[in-house]
N, C-alpha and C. Protein backbone atom coordinates (compact mmCIF):
# COMPACT_ATOMS: atom_id res chain seq x y z
N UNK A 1 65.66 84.43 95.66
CA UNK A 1 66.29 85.44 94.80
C UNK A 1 67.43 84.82 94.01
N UNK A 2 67.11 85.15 92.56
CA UNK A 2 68.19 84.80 91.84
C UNK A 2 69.26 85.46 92.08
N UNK A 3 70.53 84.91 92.30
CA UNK A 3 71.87 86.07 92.05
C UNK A 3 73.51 85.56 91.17
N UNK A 4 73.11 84.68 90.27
CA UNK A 4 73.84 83.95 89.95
C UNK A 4 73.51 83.62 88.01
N UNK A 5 74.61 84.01 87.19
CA UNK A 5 74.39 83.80 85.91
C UNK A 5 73.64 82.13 85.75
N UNK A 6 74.32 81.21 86.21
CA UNK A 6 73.86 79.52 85.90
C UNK A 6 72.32 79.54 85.89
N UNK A 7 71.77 80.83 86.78
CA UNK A 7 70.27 80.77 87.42
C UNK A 7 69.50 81.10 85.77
N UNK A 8 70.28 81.56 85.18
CA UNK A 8 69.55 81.87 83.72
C UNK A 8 70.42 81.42 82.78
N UNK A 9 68.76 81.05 81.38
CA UNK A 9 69.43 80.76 80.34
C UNK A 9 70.05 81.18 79.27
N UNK A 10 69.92 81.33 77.90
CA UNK A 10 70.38 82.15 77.01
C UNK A 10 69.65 83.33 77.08
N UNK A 11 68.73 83.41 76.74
CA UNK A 11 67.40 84.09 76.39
C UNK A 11 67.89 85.29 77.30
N UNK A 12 67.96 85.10 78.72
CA UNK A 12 67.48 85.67 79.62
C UNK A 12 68.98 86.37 79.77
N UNK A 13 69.84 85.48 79.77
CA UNK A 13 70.91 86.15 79.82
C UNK A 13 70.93 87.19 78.67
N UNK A 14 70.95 87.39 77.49
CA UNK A 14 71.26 88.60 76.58
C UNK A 14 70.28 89.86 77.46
N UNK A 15 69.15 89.24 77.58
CA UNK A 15 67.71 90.18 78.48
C UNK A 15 69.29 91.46 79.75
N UNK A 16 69.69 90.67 80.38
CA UNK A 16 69.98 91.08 82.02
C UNK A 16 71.72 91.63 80.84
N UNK A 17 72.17 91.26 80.33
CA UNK A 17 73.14 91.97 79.61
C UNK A 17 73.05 93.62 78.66
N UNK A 18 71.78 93.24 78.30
CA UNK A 18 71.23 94.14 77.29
C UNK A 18 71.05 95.54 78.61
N UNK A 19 69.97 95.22 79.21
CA UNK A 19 69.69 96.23 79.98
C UNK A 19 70.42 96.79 80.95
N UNK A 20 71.68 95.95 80.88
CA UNK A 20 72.94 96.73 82.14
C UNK A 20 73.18 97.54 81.27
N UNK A 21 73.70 97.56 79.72
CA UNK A 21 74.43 98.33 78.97
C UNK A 21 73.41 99.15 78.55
N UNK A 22 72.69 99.31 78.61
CA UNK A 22 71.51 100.43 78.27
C UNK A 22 71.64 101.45 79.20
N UNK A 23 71.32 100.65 80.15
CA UNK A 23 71.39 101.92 81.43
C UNK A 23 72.23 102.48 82.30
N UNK A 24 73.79 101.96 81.65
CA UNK A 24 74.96 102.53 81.98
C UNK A 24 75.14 103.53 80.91
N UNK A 25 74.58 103.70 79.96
CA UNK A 25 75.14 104.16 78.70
C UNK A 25 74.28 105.95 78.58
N UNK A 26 72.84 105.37 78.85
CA UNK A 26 71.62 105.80 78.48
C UNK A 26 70.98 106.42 80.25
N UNK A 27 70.99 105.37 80.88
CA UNK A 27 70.13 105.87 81.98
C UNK A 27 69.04 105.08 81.88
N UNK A 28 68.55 105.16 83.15
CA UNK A 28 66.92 104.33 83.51
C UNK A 28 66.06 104.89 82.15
N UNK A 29 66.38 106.33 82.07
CA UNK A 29 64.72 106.32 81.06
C UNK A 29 64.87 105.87 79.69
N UNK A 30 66.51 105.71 79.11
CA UNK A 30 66.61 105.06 78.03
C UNK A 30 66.17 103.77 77.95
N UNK A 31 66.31 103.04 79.01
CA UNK A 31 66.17 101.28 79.12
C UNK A 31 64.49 100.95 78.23
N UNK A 32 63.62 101.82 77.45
CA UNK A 32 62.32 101.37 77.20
C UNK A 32 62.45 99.55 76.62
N UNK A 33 61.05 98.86 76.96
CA UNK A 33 61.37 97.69 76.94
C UNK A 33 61.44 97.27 74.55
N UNK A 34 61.35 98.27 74.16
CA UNK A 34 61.25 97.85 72.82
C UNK A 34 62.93 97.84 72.62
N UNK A 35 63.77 99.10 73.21
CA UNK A 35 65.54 99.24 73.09
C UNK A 35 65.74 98.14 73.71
N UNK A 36 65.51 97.70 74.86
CA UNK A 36 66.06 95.94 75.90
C UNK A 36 65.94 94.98 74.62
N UNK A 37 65.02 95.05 74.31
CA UNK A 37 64.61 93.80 73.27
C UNK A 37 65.56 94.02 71.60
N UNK A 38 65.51 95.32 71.45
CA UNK A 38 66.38 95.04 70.23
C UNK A 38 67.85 95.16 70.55
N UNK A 39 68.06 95.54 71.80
CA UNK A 39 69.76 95.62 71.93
C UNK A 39 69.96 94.04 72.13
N UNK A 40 69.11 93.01 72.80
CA UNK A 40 69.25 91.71 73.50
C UNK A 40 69.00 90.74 71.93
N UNK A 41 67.91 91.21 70.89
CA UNK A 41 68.06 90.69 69.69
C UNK A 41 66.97 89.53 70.59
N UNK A 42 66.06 89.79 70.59
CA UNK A 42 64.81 89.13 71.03
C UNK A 42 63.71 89.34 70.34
N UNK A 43 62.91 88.43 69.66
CA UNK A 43 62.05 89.23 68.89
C UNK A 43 60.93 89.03 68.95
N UNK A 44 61.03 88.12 70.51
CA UNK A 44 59.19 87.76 71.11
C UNK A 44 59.41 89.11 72.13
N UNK A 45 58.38 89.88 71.79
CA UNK A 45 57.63 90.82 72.94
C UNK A 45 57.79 90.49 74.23
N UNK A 46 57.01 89.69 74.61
CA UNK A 46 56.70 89.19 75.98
C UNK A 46 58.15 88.41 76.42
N UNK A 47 59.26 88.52 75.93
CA UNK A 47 60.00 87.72 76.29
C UNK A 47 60.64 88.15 77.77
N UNK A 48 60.60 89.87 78.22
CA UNK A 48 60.57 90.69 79.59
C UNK A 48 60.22 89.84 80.36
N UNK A 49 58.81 90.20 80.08
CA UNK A 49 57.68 89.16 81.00
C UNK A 49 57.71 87.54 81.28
N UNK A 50 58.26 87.10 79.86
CA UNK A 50 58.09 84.97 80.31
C UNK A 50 59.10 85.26 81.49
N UNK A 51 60.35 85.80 81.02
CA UNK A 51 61.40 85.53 81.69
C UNK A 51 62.02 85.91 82.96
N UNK A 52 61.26 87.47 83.35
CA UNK A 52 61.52 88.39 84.62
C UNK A 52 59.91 88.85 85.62
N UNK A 53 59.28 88.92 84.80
CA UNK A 53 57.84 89.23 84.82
C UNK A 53 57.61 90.77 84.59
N UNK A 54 58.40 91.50 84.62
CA UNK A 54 58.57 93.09 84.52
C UNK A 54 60.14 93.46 83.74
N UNK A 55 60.11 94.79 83.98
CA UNK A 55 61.27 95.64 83.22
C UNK A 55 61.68 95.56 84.68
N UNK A 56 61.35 96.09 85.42
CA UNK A 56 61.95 96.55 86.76
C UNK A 56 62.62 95.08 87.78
N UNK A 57 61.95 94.22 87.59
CA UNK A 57 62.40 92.65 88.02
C UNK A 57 63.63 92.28 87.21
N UNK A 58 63.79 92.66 85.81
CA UNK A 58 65.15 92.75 85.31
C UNK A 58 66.01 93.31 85.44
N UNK A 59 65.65 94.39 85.66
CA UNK A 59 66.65 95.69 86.41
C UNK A 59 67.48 94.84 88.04
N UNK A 60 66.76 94.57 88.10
CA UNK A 60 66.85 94.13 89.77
C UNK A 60 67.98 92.91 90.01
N UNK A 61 67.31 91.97 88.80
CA UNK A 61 67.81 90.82 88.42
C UNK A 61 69.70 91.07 87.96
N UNK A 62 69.86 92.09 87.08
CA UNK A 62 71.36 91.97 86.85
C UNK A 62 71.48 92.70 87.88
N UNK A 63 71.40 93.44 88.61
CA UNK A 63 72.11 94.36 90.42
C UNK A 63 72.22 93.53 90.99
N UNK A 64 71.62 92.02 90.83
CA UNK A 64 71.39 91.57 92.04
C UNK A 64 72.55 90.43 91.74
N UNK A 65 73.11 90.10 90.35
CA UNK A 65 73.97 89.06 89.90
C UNK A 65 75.49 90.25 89.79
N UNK A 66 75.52 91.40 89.62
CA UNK A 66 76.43 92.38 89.81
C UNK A 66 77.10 92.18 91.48
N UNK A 67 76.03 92.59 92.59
CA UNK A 67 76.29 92.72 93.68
C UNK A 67 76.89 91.48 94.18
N UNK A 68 76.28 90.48 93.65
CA UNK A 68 77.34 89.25 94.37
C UNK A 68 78.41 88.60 93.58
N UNK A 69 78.45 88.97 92.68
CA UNK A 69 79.62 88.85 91.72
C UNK A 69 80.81 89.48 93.08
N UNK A 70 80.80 91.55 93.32
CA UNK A 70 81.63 91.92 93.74
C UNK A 70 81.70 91.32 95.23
N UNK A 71 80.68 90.76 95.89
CA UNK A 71 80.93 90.33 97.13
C UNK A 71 81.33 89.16 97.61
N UNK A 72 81.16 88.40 96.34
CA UNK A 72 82.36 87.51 96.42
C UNK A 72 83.80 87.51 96.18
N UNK A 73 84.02 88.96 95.47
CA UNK A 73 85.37 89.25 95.67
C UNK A 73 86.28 89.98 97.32
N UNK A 74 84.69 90.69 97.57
CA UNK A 74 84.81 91.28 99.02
C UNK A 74 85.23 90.09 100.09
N UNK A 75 84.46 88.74 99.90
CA UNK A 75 84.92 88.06 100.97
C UNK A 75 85.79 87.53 100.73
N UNK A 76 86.44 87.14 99.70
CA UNK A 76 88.31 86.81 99.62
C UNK A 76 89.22 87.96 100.46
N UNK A 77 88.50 89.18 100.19
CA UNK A 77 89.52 90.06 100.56
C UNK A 77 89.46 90.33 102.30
N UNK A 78 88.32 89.62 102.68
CA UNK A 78 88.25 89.62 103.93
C UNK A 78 88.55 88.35 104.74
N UNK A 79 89.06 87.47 103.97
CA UNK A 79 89.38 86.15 104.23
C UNK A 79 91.13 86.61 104.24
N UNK A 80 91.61 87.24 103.53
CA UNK A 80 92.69 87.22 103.55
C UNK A 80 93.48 88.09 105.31
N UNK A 81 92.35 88.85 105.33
CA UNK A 81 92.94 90.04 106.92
C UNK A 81 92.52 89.12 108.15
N UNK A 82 93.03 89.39 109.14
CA UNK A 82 93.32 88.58 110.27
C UNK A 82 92.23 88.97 111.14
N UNK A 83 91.40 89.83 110.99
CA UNK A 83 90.23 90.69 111.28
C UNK A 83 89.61 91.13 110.48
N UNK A 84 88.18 91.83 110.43
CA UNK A 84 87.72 92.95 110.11
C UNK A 84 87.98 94.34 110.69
N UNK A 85 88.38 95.22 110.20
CA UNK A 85 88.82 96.19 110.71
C UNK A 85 87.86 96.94 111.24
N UNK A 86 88.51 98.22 112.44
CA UNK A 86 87.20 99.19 113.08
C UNK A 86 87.84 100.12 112.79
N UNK A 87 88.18 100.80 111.94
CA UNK A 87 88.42 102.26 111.50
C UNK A 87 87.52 102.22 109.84
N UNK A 88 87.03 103.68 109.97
CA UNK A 88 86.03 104.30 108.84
C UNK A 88 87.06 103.61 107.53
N UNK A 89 88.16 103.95 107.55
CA UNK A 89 89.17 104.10 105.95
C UNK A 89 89.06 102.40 105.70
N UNK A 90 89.71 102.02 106.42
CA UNK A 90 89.85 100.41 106.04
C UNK A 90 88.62 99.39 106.28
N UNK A 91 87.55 100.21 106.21
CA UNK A 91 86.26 99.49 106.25
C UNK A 91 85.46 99.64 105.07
N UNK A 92 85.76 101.16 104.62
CA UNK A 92 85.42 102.00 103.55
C UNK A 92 85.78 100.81 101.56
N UNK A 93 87.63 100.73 102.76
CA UNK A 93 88.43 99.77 101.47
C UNK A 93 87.65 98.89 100.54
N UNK A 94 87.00 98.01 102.18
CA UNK A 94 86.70 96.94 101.95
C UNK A 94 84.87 97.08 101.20
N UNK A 95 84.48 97.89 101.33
CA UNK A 95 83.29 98.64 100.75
C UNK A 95 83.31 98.50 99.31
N UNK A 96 84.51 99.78 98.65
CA UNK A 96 84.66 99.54 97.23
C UNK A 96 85.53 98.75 96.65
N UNK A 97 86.74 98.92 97.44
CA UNK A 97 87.95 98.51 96.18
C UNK A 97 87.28 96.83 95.08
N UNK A 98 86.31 96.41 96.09
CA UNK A 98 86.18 95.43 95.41
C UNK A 98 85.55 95.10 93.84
N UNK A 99 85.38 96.29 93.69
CA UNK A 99 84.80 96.64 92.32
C UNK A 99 85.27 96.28 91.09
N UNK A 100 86.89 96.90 91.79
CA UNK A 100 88.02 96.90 91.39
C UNK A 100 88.53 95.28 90.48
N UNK A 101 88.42 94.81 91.60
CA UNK A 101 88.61 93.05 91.61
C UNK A 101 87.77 92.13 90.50
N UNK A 102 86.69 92.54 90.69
CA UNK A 102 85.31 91.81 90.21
C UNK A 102 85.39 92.24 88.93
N UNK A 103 85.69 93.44 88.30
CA UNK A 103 85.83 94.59 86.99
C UNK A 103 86.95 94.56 86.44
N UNK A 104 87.21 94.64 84.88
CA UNK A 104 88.04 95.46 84.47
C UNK A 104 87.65 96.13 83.24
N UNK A 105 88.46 96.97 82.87
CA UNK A 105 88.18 97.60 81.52
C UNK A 105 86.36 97.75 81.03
N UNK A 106 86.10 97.57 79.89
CA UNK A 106 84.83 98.30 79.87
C UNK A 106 83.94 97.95 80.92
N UNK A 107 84.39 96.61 81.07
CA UNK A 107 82.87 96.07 82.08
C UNK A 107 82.95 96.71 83.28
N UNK A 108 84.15 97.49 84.03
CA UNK A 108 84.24 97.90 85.13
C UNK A 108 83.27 99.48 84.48
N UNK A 109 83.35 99.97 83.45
CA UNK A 109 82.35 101.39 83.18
C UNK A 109 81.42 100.74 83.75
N UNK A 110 81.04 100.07 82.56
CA UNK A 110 78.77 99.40 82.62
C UNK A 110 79.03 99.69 84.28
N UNK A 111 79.83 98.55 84.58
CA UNK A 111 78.59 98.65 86.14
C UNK A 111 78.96 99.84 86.88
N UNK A 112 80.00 100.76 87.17
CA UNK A 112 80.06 101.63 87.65
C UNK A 112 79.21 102.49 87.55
N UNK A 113 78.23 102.59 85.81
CA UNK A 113 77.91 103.64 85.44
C UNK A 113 76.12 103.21 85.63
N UNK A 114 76.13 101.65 85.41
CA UNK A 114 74.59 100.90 86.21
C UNK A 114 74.60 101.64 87.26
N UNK A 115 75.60 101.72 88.44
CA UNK A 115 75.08 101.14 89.59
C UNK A 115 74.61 102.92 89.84
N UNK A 116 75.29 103.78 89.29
CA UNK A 116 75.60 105.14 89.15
C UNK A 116 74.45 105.69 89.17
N UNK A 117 73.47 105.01 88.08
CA UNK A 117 72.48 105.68 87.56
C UNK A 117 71.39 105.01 88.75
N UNK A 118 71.59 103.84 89.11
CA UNK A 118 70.67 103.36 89.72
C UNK A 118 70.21 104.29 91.41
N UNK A 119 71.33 104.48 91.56
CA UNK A 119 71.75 105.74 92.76
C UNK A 119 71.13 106.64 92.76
N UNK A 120 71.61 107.32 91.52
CA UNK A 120 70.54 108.64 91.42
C UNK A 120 69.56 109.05 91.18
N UNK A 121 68.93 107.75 90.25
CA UNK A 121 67.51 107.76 90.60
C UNK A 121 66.81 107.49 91.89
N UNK A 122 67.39 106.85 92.55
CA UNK A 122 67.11 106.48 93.77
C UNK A 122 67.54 105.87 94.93
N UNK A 123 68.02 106.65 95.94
CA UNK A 123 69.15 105.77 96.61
C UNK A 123 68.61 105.37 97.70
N UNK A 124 67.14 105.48 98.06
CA UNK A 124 66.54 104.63 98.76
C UNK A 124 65.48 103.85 98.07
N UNK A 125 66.11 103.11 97.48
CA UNK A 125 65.19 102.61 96.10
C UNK A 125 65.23 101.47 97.24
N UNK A 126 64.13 100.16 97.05
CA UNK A 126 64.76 99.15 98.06
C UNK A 126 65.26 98.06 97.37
N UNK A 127 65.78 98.38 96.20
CA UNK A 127 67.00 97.37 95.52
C UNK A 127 67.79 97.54 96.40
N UNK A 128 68.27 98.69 97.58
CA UNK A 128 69.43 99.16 98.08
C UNK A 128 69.46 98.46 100.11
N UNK A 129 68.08 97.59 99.75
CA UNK A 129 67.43 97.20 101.61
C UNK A 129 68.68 96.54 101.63
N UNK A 130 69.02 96.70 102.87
CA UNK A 130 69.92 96.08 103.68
C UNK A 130 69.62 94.41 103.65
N UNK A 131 68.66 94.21 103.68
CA UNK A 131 67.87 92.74 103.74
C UNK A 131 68.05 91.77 102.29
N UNK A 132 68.57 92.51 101.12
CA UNK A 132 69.24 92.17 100.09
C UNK A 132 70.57 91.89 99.74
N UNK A 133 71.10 92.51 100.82
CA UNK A 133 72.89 92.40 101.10
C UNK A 133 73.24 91.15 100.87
N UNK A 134 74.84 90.81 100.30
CA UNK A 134 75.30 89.66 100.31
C UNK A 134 75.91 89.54 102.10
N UNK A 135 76.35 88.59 102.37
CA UNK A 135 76.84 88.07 103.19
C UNK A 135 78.31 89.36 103.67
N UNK A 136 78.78 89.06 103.03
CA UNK A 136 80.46 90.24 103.08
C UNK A 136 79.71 91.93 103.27
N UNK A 137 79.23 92.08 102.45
CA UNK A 137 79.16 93.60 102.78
C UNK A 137 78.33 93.78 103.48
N UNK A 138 76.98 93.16 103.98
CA UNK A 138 76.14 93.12 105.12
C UNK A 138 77.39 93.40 106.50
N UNK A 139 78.23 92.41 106.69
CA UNK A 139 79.04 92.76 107.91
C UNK A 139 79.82 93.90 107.84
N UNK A 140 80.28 94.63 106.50
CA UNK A 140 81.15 95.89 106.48
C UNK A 140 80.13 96.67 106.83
N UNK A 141 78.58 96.80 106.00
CA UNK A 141 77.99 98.22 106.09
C UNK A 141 77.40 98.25 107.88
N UNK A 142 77.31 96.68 108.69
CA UNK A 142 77.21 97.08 109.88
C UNK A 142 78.29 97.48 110.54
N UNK A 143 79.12 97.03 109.85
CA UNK A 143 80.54 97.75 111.14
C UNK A 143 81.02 99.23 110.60
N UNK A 144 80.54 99.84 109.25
CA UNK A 144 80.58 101.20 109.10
C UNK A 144 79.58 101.92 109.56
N UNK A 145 78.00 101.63 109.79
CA UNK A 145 77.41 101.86 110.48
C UNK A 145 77.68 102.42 112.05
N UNK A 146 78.01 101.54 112.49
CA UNK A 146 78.89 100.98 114.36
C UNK A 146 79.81 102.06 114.25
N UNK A 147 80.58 102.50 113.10
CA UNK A 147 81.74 103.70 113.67
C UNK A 147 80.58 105.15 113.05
N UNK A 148 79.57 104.99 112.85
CA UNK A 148 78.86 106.61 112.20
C UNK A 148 77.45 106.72 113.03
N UNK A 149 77.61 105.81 114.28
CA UNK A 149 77.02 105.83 115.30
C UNK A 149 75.70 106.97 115.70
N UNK A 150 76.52 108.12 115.73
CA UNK A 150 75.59 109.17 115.81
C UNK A 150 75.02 110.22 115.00
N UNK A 151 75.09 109.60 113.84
CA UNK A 151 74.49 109.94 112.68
C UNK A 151 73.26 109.33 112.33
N UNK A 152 72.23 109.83 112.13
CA UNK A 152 70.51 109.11 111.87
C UNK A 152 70.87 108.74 110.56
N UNK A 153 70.32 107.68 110.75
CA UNK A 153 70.14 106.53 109.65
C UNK A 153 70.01 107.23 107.77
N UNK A 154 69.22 108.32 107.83
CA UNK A 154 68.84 108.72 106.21
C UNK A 154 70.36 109.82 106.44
N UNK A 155 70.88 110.52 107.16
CA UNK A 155 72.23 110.86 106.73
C UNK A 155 73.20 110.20 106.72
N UNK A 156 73.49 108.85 107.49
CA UNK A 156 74.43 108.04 106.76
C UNK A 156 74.08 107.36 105.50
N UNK A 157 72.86 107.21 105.23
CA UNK A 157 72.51 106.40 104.02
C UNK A 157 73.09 107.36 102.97
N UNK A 158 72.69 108.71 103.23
CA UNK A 158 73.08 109.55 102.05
C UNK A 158 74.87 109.97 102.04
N UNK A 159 74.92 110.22 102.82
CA UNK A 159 76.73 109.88 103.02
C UNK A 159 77.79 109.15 102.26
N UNK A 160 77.01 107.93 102.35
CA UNK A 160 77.37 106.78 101.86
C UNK A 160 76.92 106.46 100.61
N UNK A 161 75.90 106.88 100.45
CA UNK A 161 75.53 106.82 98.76
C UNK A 161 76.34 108.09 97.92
N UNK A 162 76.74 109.32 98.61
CA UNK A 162 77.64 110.27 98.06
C UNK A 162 79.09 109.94 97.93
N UNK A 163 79.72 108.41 98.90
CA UNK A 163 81.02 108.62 98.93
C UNK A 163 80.92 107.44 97.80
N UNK A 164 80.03 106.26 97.97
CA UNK A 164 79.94 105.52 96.79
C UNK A 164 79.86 105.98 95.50
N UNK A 165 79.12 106.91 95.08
CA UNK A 165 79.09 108.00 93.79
C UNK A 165 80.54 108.25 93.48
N UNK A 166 80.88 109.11 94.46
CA UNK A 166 82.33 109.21 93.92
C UNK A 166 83.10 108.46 93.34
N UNK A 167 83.06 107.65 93.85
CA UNK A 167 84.11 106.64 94.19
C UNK A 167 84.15 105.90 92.51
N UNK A 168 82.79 105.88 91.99
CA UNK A 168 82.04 105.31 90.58
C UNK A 168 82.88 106.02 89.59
N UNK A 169 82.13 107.01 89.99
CA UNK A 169 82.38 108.78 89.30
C UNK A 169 84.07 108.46 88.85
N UNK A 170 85.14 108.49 89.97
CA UNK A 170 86.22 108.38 89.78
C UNK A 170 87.00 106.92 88.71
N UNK A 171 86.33 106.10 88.98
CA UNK A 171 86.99 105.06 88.67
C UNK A 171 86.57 104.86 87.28
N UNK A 172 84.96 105.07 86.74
CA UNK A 172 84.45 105.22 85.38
C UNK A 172 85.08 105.91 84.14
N UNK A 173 85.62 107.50 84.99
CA UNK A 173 85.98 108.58 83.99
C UNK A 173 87.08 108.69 84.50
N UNK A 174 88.35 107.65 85.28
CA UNK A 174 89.94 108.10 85.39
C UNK A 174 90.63 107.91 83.90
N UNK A 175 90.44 107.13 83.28
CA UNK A 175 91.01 106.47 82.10
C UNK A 175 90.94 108.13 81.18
N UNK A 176 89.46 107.98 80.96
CA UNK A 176 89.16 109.33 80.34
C UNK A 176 90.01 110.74 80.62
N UNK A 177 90.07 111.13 81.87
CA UNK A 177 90.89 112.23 82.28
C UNK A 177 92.35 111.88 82.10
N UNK A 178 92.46 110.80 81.94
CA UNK A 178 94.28 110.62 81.88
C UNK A 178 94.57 111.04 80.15
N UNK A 179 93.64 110.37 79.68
CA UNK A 179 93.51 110.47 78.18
C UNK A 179 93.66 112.22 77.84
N UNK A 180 92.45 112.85 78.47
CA UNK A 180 92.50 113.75 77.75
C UNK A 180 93.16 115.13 78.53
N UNK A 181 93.97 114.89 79.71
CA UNK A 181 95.00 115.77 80.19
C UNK A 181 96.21 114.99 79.62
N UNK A 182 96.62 113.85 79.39
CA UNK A 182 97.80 113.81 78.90
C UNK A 182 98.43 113.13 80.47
N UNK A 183 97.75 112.84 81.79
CA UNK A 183 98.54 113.16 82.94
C UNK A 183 98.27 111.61 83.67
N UNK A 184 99.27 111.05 84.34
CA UNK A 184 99.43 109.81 85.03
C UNK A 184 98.32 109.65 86.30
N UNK A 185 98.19 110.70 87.17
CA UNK A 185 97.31 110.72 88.24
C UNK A 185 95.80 109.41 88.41
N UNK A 186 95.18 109.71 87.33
CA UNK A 186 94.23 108.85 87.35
C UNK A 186 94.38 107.72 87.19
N UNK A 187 95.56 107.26 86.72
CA UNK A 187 95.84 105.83 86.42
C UNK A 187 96.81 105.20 87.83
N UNK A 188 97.32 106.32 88.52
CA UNK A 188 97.78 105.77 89.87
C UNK A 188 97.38 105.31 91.03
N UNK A 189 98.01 105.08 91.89
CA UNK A 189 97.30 104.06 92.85
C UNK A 189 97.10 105.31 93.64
N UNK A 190 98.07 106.45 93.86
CA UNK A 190 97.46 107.68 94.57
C UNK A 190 95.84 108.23 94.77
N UNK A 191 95.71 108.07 92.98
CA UNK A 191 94.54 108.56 92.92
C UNK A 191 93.19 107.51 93.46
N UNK A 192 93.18 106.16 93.79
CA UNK A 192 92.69 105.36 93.74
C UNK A 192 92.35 105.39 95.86
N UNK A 193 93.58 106.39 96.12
CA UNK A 193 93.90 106.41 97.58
C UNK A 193 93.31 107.84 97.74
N UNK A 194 93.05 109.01 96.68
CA UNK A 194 92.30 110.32 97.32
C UNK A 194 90.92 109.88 97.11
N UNK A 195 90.34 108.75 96.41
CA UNK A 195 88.71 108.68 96.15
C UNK A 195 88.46 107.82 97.34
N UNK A 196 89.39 107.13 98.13
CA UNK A 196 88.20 106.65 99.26
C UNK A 196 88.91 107.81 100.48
N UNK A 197 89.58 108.58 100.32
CA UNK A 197 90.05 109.61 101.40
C UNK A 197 88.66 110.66 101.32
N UNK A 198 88.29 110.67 100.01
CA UNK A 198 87.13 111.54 99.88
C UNK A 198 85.97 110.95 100.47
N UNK A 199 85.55 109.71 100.59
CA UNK A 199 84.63 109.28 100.92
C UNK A 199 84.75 108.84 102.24
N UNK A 200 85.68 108.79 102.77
CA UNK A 200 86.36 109.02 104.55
C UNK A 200 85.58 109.98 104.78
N UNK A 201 86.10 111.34 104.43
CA UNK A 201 85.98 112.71 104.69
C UNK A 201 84.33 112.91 104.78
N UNK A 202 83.75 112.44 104.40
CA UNK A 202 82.21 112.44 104.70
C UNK A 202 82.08 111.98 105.41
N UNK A 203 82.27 110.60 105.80
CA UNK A 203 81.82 109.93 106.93
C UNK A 203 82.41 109.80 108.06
N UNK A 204 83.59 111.15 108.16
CA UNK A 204 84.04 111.49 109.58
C UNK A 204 83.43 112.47 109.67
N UNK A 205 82.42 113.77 109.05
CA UNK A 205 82.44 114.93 109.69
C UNK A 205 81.50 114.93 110.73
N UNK A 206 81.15 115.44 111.29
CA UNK A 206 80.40 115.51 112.44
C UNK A 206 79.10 115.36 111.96
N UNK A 207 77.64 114.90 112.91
CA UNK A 207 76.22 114.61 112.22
C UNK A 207 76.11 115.96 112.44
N UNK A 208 74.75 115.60 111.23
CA UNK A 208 74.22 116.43 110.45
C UNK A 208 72.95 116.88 111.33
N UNK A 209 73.16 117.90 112.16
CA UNK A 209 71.60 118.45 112.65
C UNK A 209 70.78 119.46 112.04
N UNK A 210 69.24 119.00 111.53
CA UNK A 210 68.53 120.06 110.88
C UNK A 210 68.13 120.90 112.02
N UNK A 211 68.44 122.27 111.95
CA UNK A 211 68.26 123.33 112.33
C UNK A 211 66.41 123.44 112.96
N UNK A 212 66.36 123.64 114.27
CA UNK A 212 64.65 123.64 114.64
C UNK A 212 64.08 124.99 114.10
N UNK A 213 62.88 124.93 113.95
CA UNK A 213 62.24 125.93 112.89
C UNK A 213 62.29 126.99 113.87
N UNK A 214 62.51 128.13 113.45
CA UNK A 214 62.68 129.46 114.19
C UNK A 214 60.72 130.01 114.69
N UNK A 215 60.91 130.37 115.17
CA UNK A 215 59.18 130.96 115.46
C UNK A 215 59.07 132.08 114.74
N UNK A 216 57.76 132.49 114.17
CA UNK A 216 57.76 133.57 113.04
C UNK A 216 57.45 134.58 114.46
């Protein structure tokens, strides 16, 4: 698996650029491969295909140079603590803030708003397998796992794909809301401290039991 810009060349690089900003902008169903090709300024057809073999292998291809981009910021930040922590909040930290790190300004939208869309189309898509993990967040999502213990596996997945949403949600459109209330909040570190309190708050409440079917 490629996960690394050097791994591609020009060509390919505008390809995996083009289609992040498409589908942060637009969404999966905007990404058609004729918009990839004229946003990337490619003007061989098949150039998807020489270079990814599919639309969806490209898709995959920048998540997959995104994700370790931020997880190499994750493991500085876990190089720096004297441990890994066992509480939900400061495991959570180490989950997103790194976004933070890896991002700024527009480029922190695109991927917030990539990874956003990629979510909601599908958050058990298996771009999302555990078996794809970088190194750093493989050990956070098992030790957030380890504290959500008694929660079945597809309600923490969804949990966690709801507190990650947020968390997007918040950090994509704070600029925006500061802008257009006029108000400091979104640009503070407060606010930066209620979006993973929110995504705490899910993954402390108690599991989720579906109700057994009543007898008619």
């Amino acid at each position: 698996m490629k996960g690394k810009w050097e791994d591609y060349g020009p060509g390919a690089r505008k390809l995996l650029l083009a289609v992040e900003e498409i589908i942060a902008e637009r969404g999966i169903e905007g990404a058609s491969i004729r918009e990839i090709l004229r946003v990337a300024k490619q003007g061989n057809n098949s150039a998807i295909y020489r270079h990814f073999g599919s639309k969806e292998l490209l898709i995959r291809a920048i998540y997959d140079i995104r994700q370790a981009e931020v997880d190499d910021c994750r493991m500085l930040r876990m190089q720096g603590l004297p441990r890994l922590p066992d509480d939900i909040r400061g495991l959570l930290e180490l989950f997103l803030l790194p976004v933070l790190d890896a991002f700024a300004g527009r480029q922190r939208w695109i991927y917030s708003q990539f990874i956003l869309h990629l979510i909601l189309n599908d958050p058990f898509d298996e771009a999302f397998d555990r078996a794809r993990e970088g190194p750093a967040v493989a050990l956070v999502h098992q030790a957030l796992r380890g504290c959500c213990a008694a929660m079945s596996d597809q309600v923490f997945t969804m949990r966690l794909s709801v507190a990650v949403t947020n968390f997007l949600m918040g950090v994509s459109y704070g600029d925006r809301v500061a802008n257009l209330t006029g108000g400091a909040y979104p640009r503070s570190d407060q606010y930066l401290e209620d979006l993973i309190t929110a995504g705490c708050a899910l993954l402390m409440l108690p599991p989720f039991v579906e109700a057994a079917d009543t007898p008619g």
